[in-house]
Protein backbone atom coordinates (compact mmCIF):
# COMPACT_ATOMS: atom_id res chain seq x y z
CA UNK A 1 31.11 60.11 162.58
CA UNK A 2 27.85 62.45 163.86
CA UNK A 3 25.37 60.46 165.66
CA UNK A 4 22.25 59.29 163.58
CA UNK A 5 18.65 58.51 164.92
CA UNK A 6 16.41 56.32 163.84
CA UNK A 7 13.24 57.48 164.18
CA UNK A 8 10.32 55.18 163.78
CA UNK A 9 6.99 56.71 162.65
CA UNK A 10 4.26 54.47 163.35
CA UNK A 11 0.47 55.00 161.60
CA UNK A 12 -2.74 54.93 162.49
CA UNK A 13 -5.80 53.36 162.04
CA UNK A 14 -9.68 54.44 162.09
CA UNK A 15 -11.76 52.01 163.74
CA UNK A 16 -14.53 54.05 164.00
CA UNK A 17 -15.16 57.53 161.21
CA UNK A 18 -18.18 59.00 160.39
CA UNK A 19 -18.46 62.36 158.65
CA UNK A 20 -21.27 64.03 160.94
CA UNK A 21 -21.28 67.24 159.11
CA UNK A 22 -19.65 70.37 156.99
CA UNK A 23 -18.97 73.68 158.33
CA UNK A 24 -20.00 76.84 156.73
CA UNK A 25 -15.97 77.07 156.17
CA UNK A 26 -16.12 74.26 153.75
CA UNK A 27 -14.26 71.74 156.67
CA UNK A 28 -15.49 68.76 157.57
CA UNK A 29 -16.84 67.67 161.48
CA UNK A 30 -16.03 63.96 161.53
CA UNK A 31 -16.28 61.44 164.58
CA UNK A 32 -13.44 59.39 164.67
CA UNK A 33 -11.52 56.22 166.98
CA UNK A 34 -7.91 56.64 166.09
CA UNK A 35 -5.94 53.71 166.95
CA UNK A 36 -2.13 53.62 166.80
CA UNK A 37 -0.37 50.18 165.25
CA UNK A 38 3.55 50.08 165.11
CA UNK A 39 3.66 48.44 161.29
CA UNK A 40 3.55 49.34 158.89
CA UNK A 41 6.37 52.48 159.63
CA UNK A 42 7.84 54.56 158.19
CA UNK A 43 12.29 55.13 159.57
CA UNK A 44 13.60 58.86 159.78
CA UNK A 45 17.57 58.84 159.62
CA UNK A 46 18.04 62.10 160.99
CA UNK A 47 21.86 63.77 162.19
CA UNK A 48 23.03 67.06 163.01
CA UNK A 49 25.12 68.90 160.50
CA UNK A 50 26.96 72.46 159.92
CA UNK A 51 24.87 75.25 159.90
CA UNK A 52 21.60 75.77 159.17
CA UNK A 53 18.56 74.66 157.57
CA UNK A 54 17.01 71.31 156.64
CA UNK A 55 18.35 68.57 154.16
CA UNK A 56 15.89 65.77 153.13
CA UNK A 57 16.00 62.93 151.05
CA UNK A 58 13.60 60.61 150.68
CA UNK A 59 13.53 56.83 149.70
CA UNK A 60 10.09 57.78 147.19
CA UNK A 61 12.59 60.37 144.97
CA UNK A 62 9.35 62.62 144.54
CA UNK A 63 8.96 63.03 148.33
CA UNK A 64 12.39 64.94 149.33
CA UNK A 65 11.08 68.01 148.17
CA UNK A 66 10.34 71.17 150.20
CA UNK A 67 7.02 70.53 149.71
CA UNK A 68 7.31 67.60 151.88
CA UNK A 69 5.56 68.04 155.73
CA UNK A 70 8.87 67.51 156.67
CA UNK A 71 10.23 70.52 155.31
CA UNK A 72 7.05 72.49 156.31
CA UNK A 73 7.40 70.99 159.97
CA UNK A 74 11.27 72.27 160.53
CA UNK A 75 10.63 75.39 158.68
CA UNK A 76 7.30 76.32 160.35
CA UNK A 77 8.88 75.14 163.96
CA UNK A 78 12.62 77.85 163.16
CA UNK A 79 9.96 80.26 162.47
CA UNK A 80 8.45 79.92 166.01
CA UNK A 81 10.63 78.73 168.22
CA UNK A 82 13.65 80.58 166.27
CA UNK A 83 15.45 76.97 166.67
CA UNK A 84 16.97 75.96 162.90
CA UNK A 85 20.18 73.40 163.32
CA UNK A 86 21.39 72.15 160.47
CA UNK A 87 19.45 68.79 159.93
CA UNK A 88 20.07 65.82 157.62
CA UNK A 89 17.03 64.09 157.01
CA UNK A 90 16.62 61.10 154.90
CA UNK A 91 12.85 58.87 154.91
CA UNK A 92 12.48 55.65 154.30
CA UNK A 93 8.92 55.60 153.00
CA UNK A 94 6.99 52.40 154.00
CA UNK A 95 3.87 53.54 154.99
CA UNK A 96 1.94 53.34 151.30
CA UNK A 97 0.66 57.22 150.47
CA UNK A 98 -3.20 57.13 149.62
CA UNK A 99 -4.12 54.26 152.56
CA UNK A 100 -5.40 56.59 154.75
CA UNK A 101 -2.75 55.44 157.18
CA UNK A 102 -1.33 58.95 158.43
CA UNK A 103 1.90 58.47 157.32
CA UNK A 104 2.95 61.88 156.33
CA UNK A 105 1.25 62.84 159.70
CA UNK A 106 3.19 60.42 161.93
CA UNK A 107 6.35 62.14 160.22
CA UNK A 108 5.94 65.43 160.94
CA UNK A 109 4.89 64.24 164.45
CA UNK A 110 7.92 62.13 165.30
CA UNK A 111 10.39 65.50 163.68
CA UNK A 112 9.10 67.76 165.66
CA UNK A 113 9.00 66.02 169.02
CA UNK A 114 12.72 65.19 167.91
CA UNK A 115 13.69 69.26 167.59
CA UNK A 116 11.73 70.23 170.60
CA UNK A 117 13.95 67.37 172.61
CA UNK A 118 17.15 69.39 171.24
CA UNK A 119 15.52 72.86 171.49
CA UNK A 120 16.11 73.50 174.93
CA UNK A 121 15.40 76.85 175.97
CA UNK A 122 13.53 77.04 172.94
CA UNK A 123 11.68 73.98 173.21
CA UNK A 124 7.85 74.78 173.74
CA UNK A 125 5.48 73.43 175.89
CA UNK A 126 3.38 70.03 175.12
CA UNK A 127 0.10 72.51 174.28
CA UNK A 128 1.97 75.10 172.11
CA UNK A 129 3.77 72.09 170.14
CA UNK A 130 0.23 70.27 169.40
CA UNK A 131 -0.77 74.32 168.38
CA UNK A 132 2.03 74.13 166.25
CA UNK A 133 1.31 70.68 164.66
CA UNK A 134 -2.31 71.01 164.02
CA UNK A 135 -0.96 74.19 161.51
CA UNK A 136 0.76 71.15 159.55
CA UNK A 137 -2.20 68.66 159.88
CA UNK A 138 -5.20 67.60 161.91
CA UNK A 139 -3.94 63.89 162.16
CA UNK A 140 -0.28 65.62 163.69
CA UNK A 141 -1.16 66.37 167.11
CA UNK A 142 -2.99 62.83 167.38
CA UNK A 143 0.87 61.41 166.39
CA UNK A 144 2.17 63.33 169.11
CA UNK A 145 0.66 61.57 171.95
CA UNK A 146 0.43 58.01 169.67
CA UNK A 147 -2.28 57.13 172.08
CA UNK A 148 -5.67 55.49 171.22
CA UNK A 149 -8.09 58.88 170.93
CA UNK A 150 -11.91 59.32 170.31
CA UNK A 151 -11.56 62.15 167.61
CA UNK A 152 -14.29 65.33 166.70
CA UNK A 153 -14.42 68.73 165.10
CA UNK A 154 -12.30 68.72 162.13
CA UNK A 155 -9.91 66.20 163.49
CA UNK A 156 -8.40 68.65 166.20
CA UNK A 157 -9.74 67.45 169.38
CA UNK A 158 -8.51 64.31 171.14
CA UNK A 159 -10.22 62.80 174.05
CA UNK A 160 -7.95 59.72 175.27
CA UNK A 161 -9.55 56.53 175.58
CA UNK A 162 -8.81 53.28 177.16
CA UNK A 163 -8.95 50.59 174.01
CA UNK A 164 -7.74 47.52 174.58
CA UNK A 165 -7.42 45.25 171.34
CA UNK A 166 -5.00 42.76 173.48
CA UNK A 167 -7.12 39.22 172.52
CA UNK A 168 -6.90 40.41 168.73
CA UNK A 169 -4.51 39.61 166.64
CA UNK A 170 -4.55 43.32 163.94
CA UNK A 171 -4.43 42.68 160.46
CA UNK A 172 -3.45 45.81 158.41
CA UNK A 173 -4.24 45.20 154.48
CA UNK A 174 -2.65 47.42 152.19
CA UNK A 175 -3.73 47.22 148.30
CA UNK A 176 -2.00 49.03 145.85
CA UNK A 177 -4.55 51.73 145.26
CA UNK A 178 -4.21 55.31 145.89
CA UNK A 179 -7.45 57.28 147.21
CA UNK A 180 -6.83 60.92 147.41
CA UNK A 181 -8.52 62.41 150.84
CA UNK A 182 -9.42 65.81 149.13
CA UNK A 183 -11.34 63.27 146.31
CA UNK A 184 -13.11 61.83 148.86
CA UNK A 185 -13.96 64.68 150.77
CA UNK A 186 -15.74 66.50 147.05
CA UNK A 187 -17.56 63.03 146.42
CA UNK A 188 -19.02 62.71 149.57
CA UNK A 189 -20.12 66.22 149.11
CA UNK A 190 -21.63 65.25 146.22
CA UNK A 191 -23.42 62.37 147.12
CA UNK A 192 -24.82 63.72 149.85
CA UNK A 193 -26.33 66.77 148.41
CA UNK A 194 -27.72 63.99 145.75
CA UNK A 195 -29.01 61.71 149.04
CA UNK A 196 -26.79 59.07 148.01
CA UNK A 197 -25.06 59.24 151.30
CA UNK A 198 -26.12 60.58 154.74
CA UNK A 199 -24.05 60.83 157.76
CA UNK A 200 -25.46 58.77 160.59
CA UNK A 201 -26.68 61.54 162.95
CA UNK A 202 -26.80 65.52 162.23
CA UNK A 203 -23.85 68.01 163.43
CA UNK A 204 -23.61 68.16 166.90
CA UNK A 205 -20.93 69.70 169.41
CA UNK A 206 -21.31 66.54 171.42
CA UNK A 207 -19.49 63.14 171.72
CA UNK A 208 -21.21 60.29 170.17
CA UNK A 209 -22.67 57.31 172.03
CA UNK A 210 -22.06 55.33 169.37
CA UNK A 211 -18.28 55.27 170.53
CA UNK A 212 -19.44 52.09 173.21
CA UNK A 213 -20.26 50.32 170.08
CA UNK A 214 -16.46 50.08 169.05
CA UNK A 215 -15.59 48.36 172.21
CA UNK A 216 -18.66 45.59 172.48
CA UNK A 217 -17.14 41.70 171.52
CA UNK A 218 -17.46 41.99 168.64
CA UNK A 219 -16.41 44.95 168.18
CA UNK A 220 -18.92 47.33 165.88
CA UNK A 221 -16.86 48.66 163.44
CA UNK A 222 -17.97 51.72 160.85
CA UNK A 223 -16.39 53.69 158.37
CA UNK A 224 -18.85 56.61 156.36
CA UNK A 225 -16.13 56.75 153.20
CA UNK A 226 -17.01 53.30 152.17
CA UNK A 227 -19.70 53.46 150.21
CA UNK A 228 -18.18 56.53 148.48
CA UNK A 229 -15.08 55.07 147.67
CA UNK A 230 -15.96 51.34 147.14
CA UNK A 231 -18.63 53.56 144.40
CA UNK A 232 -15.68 54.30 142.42
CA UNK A 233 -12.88 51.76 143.10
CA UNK A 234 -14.90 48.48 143.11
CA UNK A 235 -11.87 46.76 143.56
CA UNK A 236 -11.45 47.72 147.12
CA UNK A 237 -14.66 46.37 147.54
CA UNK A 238 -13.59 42.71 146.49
CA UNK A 239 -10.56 43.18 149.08
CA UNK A 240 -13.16 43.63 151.87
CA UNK A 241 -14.94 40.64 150.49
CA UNK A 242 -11.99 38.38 150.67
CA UNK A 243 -11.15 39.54 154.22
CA UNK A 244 -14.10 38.67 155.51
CA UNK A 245 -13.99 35.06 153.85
CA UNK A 246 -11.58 34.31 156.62
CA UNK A 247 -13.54 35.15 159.40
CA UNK A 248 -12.26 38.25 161.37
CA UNK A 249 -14.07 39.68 164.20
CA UNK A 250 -14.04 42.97 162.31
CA UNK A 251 -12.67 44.58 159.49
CA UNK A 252 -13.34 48.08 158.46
CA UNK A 253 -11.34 50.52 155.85
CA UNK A 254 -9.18 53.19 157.07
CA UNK A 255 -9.45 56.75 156.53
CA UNK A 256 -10.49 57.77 153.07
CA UNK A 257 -8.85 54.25 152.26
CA UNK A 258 -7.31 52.40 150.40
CA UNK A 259 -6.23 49.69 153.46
CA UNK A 260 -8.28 47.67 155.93
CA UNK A 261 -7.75 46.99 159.01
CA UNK A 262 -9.19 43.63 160.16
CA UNK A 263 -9.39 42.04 164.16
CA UNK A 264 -8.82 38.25 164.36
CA UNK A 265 -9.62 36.59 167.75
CA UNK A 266 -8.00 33.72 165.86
CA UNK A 267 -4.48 33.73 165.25
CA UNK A 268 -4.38 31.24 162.95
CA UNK A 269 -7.66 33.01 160.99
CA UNK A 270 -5.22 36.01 160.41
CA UNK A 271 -2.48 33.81 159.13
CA UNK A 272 -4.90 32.75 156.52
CA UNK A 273 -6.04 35.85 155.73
CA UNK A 274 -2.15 37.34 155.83
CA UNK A 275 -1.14 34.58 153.07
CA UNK A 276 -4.13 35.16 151.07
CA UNK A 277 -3.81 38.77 151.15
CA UNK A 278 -0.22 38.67 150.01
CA UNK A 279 -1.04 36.07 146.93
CA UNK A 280 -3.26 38.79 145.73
CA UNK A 281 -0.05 41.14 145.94
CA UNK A 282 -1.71 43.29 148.79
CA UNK A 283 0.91 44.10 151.51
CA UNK A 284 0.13 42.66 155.12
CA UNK A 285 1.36 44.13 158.66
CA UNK A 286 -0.03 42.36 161.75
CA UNK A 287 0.40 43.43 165.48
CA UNK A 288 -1.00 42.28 168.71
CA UNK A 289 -0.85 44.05 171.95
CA UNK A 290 0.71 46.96 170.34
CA UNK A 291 4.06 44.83 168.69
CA UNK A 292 4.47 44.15 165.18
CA UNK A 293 4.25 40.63 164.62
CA UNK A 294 5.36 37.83 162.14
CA UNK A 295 2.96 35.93 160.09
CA UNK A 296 3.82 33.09 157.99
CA UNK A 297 2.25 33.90 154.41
């Protein structure tokens, strides 16, 4: 029998995200804390096989498609590195799609550090394969190093940063909502050019003080989609609510949503909040210190 890895693909979380401006490209500049949390994650089953070329199947049927980031990833990596084994791939999807989690990100990220660790000669170096990863996404390259990063431009440049969430228990909510990141990006747009929305400080090249706020007890958390998506899905809004009923530390939405990711100082405050959560048929993932950990519901 060939050898199978198990790869685990972790996600992220924003703890900090601001939209500071738009480029005359179209792209947006954001300002970003990008935290890494082990659960929920996604599980790559990945062999060698005969030949060449890339087989995928995916646990979400609609997924194994070449369409997938996975297929782009292996096909865009053969085409530079000239590297193609024949892969097997099959995904067990567990990171939700639409939570602003990075899940298809943390994929591509954990595949291609996989093929450039059996590329040998043809492996590239650690620069060139973040090059190659930011073609696929600007959350890849962040995946790559799975580090805590302070994040500017349009997502593509990391500066490391020491974050240490060790006294907090992290609760990751995940409701069953979808928000589509290219929505959010066209409403914002829209509501700011109405005044609706504003970003909290004009374009700029350089990093934001406002990072020391996310690592003050409490911490100061902020996320500018918010108000533009709790404008159209009200129900996220109630989640929030409810959260904060059991008295985090912090709790802010991810990404362009739809989860929440809430800091207890209190353990037993985040068991609350984990069995109410899951009675309202939202899916909980805790961690602390960077390990995925158990609540009772």
């Amino acid at each position: 029998m060939s050898t199978v890895w198990k790869l685990r693909a972790g996600c992220k979380v924003n703890l900090y995200l601001d939209i500071v401006g738009v480029r005359e490209d179209g792209y947006h500049e954001i300002e970003s804390l990008f935290y890494p949390l082990p659960a929920p994650c996604d599980i790559l089953d990945v062999h060698l096989s005969d030949g060449q070329g890339l087989r995928l199947s995916c646990t979400a049927s609609d997924l194994g498609t070449e369409e997938n980031i996975l297929s782009r990833a292996y096909q865009r990596f053969a085409e530079t590195t000239g590297f193609a084994p024949g892969v097997s791939v099959h995904l067990h999807k567990n990171i939700p799609m639409g939570a602003g989690l990075g899940g298809g990100s943390s994929d591509a990220a954990a595949f291609l550090s996989w093929l450039n660790a059996r590329a040998g000669d043809h492996a590239l170096a650690r620069g060139d394969l973040a090059g190659l990863a930011l073609t696929l996404g600007a959350d890849v390259p962040f995946f790559l190093g799975n580090a805590p990063a302070w994040v500017t431009g349009i997502g593509e440049k990391l500066e490391p940063v020491a974050c240490d969430l060790a006294d907090y228990t992290l609760l990751v909510v995940c409701p069953a909502v979808h928000v589509n990141t290219r929505w959010a990006y066209r409403r914002w747009d829209e509501m700011r050019a109405n005044g609706s929305v504003r970003p909290r400080k004009e374009l700029t090249p350089e990093n934001s003080p406002i990072m020391s706020l996310c690592f003050t007890k409490p911490p100061k958390l902020w996320n500018g989609f918010e108000e533009v998506v709790f404008h159209e899905f009200p129900a996220l809004y109630e989640v929030k609510k409810q959260i904060l009923n059991h008295f985090p530390d912090a709790c802010v939405m991810s990404g362009s949503g739809s989860s929440f990711v809430a800091l207890f100082s209190s353990v037993e405050c985040a068991n609350r909040c984990a069995g109410a959560m899951r009675a309202m048929g939202h899916a909980c993932h805790a961690s602390r210190s960077g390990e995925p950990l158990g609540l009772n519901s």
